[in-house]
C-alpha atoms as a PDB file:
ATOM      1  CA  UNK A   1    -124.591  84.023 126.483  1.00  0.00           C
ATOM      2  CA  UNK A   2    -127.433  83.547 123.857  1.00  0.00           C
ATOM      3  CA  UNK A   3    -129.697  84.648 126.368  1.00  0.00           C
ATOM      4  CA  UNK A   4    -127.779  88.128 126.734  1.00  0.00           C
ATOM      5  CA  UNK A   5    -128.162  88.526 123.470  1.00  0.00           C
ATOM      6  CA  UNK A   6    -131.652  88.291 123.164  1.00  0.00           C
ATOM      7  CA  UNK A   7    -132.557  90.455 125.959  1.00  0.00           C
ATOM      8  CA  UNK A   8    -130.078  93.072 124.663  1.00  0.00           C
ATOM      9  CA  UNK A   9    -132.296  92.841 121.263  1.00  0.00           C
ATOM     10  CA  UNK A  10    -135.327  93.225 122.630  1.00  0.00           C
ATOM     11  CA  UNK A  11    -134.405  96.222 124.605  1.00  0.00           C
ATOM     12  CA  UNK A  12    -133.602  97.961 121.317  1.00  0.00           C
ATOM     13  CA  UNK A  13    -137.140  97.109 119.580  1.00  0.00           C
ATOM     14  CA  UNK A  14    -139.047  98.762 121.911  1.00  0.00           C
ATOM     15  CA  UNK A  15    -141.165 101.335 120.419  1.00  0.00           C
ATOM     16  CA  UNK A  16    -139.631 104.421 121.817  1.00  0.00           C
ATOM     17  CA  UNK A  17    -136.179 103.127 120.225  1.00  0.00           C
ATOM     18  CA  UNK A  18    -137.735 102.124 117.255  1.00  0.00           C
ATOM     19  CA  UNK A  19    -139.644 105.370 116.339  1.00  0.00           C
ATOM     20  CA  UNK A  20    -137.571 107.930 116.411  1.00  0.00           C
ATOM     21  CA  UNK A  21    -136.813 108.454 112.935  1.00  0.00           C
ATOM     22  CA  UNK A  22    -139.446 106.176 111.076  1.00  0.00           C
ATOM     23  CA  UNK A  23    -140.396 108.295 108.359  1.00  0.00           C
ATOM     24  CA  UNK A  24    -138.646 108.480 104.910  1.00  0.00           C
ATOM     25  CA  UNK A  25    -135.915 110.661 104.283  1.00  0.00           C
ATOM     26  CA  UNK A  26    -133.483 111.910 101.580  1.00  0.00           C
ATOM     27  CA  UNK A  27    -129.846 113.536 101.447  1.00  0.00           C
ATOM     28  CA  UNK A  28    -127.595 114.931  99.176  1.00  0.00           C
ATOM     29  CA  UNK A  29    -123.981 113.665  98.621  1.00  0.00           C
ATOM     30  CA  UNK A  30    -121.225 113.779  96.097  1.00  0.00           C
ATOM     31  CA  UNK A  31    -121.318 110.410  94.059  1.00  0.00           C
ATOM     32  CA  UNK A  32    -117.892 108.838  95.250  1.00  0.00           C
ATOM     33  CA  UNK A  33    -115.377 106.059  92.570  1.00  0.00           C
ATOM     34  CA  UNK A  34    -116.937 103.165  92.355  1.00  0.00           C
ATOM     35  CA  UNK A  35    -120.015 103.528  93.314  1.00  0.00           C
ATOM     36  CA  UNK A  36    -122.331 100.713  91.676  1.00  0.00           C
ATOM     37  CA  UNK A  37    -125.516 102.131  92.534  1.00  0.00           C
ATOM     38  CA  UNK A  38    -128.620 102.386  90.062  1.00  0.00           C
ATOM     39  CA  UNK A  39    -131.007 105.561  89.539  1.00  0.00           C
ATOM     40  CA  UNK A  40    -134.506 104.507  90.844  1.00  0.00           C
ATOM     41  CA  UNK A  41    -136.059 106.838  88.531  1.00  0.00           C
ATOM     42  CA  UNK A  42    -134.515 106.148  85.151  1.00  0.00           C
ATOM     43  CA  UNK A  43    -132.978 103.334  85.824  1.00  0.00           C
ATOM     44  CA  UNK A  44    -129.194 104.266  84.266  1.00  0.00           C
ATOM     45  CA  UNK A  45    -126.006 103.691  86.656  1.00  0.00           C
ATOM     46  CA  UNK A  46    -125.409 106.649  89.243  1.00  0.00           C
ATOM     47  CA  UNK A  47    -121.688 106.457  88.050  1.00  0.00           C
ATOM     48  CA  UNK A  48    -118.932 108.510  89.272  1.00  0.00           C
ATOM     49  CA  UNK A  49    -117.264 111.111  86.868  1.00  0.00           C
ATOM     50  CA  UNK A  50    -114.112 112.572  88.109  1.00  0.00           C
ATOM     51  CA  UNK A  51    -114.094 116.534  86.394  1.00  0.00           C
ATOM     52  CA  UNK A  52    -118.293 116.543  86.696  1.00  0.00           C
ATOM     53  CA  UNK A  53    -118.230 116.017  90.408  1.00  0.00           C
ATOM     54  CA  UNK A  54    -122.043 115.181  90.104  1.00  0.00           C
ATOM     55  CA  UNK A  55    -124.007 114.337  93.281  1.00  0.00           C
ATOM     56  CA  UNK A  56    -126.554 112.048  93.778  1.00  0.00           C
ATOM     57  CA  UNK A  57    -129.504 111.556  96.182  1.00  0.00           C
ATOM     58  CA  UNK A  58    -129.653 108.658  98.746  1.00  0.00           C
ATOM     59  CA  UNK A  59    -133.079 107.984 100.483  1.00  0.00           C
ATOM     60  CA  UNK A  60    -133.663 105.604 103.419  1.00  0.00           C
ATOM     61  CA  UNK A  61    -137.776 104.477 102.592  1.00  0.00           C
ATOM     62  CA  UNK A  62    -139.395 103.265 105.661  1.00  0.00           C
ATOM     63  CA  UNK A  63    -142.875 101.317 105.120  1.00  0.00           C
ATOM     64  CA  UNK A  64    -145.857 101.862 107.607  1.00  0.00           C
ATOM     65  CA  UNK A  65    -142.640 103.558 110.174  1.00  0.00           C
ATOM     66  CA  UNK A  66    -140.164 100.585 109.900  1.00  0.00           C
ATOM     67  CA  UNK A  67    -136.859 100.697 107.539  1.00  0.00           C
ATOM     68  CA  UNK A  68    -137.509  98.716 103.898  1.00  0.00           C
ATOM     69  CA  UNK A  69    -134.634  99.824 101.372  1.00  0.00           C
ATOM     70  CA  UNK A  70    -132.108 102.562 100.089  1.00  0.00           C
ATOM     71  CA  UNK A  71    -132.647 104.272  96.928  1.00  0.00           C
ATOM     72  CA  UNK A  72    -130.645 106.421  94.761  1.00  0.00           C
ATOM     73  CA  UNK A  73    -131.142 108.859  92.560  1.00  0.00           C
ATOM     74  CA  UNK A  74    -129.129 111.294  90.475  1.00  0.00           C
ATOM     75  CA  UNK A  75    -129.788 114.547  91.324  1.00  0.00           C
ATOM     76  CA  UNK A  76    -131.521 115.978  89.076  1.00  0.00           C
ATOM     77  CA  UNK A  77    -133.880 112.448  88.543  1.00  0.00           C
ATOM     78  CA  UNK A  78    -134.828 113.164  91.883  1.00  0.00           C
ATOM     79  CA  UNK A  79    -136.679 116.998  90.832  1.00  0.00           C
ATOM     80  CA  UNK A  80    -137.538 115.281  88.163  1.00  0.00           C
ATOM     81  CA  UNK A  81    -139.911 112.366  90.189  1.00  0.00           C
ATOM     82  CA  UNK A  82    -141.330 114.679  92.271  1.00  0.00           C
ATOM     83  CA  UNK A  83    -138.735 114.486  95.220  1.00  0.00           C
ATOM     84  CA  UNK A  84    -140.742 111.302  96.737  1.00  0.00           C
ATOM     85  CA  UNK A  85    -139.036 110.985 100.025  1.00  0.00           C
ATOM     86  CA  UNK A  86    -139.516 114.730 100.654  1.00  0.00           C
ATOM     87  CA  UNK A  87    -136.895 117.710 100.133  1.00  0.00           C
ATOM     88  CA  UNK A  88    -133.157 116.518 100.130  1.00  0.00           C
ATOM     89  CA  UNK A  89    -131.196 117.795 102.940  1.00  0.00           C
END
């Protein structure tokens, strides 16, 4: 079974697989209760506030094409830095 496994792995980090989105990217969305996430930018909480209905910005960051982290940023910290992971979808 072990060896199922590993074939079934490698299969998946093939290059093809691999590359098809392996470039930074960076979305939009509505900051939702209890989110504990912190603003790359400035640093303060990216805290949820029920009558502001603020959104945030979540970027995957890949590194020379292959996935490193997740960073948030509230929206308007995101102008702010220059949009670094490209426009916001």
């Amino acid at each position: 079974m072990v060896q199922r496994a590993q074939i079934a792995r490698r299969g998946a980090d093939r290059d093809t697989v691999a590359n098809i989105v392996a470039q930074s990217r960076a979305v939009v969305r509505t900051i939702e209760p209890g989110n504990s996430a912190v603003c790359a930018h400035c640093g303060a909480p990216v805290k949820f506030a029920a009558r502001a209905q603020l959104r945030q910005v979540i970027a995957n960051v890949y590194v020379d094409g292959v996935w490193d982290r997740v960073e948030h940023f509230h929206e308007p910290c995101y102008s702010e830095a220059g949009s670094p992971h490209g426009p916001a979808a």
